[in-house]
PDB file of N, CA and C in Angstrom:
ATOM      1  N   UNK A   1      90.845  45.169  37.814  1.00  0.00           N
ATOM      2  CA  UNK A   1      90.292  46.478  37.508  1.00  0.00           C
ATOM      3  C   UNK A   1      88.762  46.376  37.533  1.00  0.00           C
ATOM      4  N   UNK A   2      88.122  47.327  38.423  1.00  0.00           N
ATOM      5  CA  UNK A   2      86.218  47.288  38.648  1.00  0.00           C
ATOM      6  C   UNK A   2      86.043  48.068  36.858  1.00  0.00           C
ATOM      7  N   UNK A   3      84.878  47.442  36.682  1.00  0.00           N
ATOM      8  CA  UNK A   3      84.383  47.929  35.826  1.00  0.00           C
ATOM      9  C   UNK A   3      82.993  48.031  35.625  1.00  0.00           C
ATOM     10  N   UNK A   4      82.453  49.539  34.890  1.00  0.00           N
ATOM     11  CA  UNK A   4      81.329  50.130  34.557  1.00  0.00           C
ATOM     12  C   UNK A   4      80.421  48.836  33.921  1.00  0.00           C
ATOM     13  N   UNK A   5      79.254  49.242  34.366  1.00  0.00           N
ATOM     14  CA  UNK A   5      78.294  48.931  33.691  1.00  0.00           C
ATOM     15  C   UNK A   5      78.144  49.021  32.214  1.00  0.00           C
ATOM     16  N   UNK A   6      78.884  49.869  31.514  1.00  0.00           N
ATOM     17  CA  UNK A   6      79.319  50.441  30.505  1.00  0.00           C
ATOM     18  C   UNK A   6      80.247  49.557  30.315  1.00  0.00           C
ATOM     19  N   UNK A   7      80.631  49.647  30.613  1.00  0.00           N
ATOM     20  CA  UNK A   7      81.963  48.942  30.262  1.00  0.00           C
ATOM     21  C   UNK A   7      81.986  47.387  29.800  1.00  0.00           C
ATOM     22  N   UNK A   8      81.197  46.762  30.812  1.00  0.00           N
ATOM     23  CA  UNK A   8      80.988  45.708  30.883  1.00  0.00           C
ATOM     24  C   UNK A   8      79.897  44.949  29.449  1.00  0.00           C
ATOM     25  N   UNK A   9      79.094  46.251  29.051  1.00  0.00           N
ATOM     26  CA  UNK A   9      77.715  45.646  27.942  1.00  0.00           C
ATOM     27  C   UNK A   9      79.087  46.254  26.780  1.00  0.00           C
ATOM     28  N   UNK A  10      80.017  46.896  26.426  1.00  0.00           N
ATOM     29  CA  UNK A  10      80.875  47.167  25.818  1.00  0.00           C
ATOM     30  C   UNK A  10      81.804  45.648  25.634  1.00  0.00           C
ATOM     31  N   UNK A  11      82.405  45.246  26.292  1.00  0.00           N
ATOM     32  CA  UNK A  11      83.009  43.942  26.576  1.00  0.00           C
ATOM     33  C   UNK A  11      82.259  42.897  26.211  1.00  0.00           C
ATOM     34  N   UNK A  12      81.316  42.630  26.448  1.00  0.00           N
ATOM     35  CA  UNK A  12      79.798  41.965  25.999  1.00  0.00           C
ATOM     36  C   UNK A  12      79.890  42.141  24.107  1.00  0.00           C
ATOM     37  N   UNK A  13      79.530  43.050  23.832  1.00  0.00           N
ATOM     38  CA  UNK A  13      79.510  43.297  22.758  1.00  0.00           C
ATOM     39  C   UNK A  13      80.678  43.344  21.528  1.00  0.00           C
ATOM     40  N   UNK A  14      81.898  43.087  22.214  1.00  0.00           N
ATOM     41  CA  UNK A  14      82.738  42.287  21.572  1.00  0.00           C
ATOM     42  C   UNK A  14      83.240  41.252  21.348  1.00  0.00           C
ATOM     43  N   UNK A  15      82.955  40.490  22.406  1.00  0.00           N
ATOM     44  CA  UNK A  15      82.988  39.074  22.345  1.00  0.00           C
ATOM     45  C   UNK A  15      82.166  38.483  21.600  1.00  0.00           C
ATOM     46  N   UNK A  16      80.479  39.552  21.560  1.00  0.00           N
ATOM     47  CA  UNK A  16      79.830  38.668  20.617  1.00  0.00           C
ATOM     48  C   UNK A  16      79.893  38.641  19.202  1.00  0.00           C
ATOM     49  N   UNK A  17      80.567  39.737  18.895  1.00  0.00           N
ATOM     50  CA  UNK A  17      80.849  40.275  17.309  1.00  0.00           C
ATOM     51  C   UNK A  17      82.361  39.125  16.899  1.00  0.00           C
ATOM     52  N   UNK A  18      82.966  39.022  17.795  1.00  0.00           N
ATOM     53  CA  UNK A  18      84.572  38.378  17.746  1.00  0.00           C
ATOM     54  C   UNK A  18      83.856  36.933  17.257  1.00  0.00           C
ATOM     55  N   UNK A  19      82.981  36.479  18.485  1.00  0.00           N
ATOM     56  CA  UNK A  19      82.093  34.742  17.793  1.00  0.00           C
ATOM     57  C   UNK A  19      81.432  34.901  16.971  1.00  0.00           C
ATOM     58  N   UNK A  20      80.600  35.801  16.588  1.00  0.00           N
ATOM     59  CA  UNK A  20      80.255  35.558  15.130  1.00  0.00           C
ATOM     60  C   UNK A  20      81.243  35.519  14.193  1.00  0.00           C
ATOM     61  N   UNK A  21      81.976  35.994  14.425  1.00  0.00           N
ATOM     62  CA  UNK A  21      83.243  36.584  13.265  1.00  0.00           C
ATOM     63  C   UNK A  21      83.774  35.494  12.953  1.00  0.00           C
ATOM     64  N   UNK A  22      84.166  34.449  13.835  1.00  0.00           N
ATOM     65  CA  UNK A  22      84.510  33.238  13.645  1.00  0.00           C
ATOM     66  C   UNK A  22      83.781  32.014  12.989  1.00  0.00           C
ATOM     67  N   UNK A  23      82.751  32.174  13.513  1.00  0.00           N
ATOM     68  CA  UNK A  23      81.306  31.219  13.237  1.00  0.00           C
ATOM     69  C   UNK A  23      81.878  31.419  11.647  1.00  0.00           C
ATOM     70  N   UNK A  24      81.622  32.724  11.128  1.00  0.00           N
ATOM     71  CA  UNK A  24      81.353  32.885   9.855  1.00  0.00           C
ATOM     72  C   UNK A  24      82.695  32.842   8.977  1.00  0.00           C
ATOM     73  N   UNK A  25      83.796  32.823   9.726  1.00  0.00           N
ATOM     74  CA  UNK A  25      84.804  32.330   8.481  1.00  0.00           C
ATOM     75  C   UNK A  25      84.912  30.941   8.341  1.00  0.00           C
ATOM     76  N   UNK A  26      85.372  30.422   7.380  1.00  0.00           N
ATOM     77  CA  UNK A  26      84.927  29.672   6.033  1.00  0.00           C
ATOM     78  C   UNK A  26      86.864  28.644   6.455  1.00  0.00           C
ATOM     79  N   UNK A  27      88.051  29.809   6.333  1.00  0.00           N
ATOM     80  CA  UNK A  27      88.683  29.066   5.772  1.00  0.00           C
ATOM     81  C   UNK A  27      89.771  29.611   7.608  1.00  0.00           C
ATOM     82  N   UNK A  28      90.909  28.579   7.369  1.00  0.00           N
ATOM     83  CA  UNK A  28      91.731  29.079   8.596  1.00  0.00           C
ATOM     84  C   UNK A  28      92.453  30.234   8.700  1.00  0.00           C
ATOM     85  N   UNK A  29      92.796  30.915   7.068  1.00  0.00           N
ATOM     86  CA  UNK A  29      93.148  32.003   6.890  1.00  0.00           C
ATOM     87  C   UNK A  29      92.167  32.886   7.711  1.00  0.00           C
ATOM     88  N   UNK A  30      90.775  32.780   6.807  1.00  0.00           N
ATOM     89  CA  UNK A  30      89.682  33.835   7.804  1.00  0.00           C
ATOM     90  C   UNK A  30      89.596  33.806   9.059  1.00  0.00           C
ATOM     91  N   UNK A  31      89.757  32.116   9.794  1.00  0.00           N
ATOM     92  CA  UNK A  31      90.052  32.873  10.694  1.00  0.00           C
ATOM     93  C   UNK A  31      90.904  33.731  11.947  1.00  0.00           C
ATOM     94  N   UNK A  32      92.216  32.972  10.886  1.00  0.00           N
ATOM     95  CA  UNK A  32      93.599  34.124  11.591  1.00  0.00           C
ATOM     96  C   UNK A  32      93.377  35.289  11.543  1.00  0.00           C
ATOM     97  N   UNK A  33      92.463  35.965  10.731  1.00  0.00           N
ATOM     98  CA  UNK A  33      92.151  37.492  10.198  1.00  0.00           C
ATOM     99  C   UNK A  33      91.432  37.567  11.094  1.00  0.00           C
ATOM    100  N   UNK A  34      90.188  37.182  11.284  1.00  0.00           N
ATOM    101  CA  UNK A  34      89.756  37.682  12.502  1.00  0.00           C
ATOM    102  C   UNK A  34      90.639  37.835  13.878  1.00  0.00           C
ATOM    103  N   UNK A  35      91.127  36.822  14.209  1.00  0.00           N
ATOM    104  CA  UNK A  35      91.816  36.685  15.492  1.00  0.00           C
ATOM    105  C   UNK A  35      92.734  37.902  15.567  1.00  0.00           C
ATOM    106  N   UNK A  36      93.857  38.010  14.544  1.00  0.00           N
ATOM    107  CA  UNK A  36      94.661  39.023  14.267  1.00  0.00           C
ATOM    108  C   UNK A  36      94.146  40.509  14.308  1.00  0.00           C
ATOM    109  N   UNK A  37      92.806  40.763  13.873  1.00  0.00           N
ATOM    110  CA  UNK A  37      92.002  42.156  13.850  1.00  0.00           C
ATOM    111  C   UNK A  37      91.597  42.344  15.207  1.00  0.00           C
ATOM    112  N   UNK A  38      90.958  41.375  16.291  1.00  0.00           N
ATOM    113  CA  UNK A  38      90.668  40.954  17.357  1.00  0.00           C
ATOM    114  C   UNK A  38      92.081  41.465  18.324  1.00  0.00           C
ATOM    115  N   UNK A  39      93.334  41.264  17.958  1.00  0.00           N
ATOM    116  CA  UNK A  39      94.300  41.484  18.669  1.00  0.00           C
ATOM    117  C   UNK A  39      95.181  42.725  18.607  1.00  0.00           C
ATOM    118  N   UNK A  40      94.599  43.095  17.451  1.00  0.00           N
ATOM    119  CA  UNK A  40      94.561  44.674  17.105  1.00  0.00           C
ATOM    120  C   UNK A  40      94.305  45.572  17.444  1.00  0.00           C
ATOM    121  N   UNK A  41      92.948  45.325  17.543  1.00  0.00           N
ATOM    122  CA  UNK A  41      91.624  46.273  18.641  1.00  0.00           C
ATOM    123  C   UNK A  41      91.338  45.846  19.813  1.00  0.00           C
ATOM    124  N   UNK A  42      92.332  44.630  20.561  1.00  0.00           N
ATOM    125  CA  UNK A  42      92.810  44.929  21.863  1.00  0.00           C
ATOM    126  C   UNK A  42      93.698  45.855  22.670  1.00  0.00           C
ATOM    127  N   UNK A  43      94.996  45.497  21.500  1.00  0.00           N
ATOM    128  CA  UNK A  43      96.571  46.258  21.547  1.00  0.00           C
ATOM    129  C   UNK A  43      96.016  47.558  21.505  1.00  0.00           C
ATOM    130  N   UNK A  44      95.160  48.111  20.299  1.00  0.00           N
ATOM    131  CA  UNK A  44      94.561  50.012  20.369  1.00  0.00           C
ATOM    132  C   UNK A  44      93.807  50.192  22.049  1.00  0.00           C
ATOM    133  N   UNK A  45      92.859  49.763  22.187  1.00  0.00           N
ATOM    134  CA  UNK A  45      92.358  49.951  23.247  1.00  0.00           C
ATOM    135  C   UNK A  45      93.081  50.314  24.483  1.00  0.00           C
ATOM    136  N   UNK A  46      93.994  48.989  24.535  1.00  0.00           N
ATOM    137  CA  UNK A  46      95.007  48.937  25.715  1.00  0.00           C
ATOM    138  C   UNK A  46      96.366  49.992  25.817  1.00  0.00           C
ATOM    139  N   UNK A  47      96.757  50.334  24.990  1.00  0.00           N
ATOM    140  CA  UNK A  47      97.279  51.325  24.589  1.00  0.00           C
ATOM    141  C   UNK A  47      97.088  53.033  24.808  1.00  0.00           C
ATOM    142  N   UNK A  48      95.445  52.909  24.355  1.00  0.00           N
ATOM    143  CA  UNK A  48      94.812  54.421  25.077  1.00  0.00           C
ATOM    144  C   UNK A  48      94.357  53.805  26.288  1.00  0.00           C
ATOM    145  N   UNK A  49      94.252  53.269  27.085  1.00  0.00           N
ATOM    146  CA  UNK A  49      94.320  53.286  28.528  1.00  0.00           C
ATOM    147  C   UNK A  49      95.125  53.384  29.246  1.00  0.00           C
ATOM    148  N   UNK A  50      96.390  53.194  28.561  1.00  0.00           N
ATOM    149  CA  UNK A  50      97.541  53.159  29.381  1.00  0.00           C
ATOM    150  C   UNK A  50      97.865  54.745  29.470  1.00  0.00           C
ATOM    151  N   UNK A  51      97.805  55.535  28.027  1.00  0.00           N
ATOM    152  CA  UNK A  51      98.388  56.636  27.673  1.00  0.00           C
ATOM    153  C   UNK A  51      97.208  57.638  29.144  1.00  0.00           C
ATOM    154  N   UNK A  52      96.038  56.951  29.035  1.00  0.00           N
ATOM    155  CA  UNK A  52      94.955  58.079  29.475  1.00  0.00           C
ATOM    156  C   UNK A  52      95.239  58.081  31.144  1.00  0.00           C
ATOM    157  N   UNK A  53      95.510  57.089  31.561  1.00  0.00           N
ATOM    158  CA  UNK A  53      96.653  56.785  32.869  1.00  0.00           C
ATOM    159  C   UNK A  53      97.753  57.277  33.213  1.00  0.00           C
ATOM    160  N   UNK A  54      98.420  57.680  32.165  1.00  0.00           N
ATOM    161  CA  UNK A  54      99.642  58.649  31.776  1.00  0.00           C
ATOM    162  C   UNK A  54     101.132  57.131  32.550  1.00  0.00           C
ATOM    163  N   UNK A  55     100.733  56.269  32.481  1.00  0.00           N
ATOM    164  CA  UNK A  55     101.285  55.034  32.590  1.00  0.00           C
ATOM    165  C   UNK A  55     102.434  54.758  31.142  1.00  0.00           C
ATOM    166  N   UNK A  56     102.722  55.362  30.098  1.00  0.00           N
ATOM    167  CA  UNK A  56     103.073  55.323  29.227  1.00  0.00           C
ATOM    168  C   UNK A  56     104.314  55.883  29.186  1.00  0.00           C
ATOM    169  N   UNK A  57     105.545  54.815  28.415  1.00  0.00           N
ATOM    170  CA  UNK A  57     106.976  55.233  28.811  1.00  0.00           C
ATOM    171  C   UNK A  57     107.414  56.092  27.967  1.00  0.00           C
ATOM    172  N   UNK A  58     107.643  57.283  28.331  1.00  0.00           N
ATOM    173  CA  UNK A  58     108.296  58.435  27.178  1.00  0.00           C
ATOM    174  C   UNK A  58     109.861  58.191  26.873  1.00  0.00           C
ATOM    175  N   UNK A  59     110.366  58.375  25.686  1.00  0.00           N
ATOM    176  CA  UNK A  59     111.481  58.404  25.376  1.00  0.00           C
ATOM    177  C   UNK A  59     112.220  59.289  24.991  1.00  0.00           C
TER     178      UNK A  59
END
């Protein structure tokens, strides 16, 4: 998939928030929490792209 310029300093800017996020937890719990929140606000994202695609299976 091509992606925006936008898109791309967007992508940028989560990866760098995701490594700090890590840097800064302490214990392995923290940082399953991150990872887990990280996979969260992938799954949302990916989710409204699919729907905005109209790619999304109705039941």
């Amino acid at each position: 998939m091509a992606q925006t310029p936008e898109q791309a300093r967007q992508i940028a800017e989560r990866a760098e928030q995701f490594h700090t996020a890590i840097h800064q937890a302490g214990t392995p719990d923290q940082i399953r929490e991150v990872c887990q929140a990280a996979a969260a606000d992938y799954n949302a994202r990916t989710q409204g792209e699919i729907q905005q695609a109209g790619l999304g299976v109705s039941q």
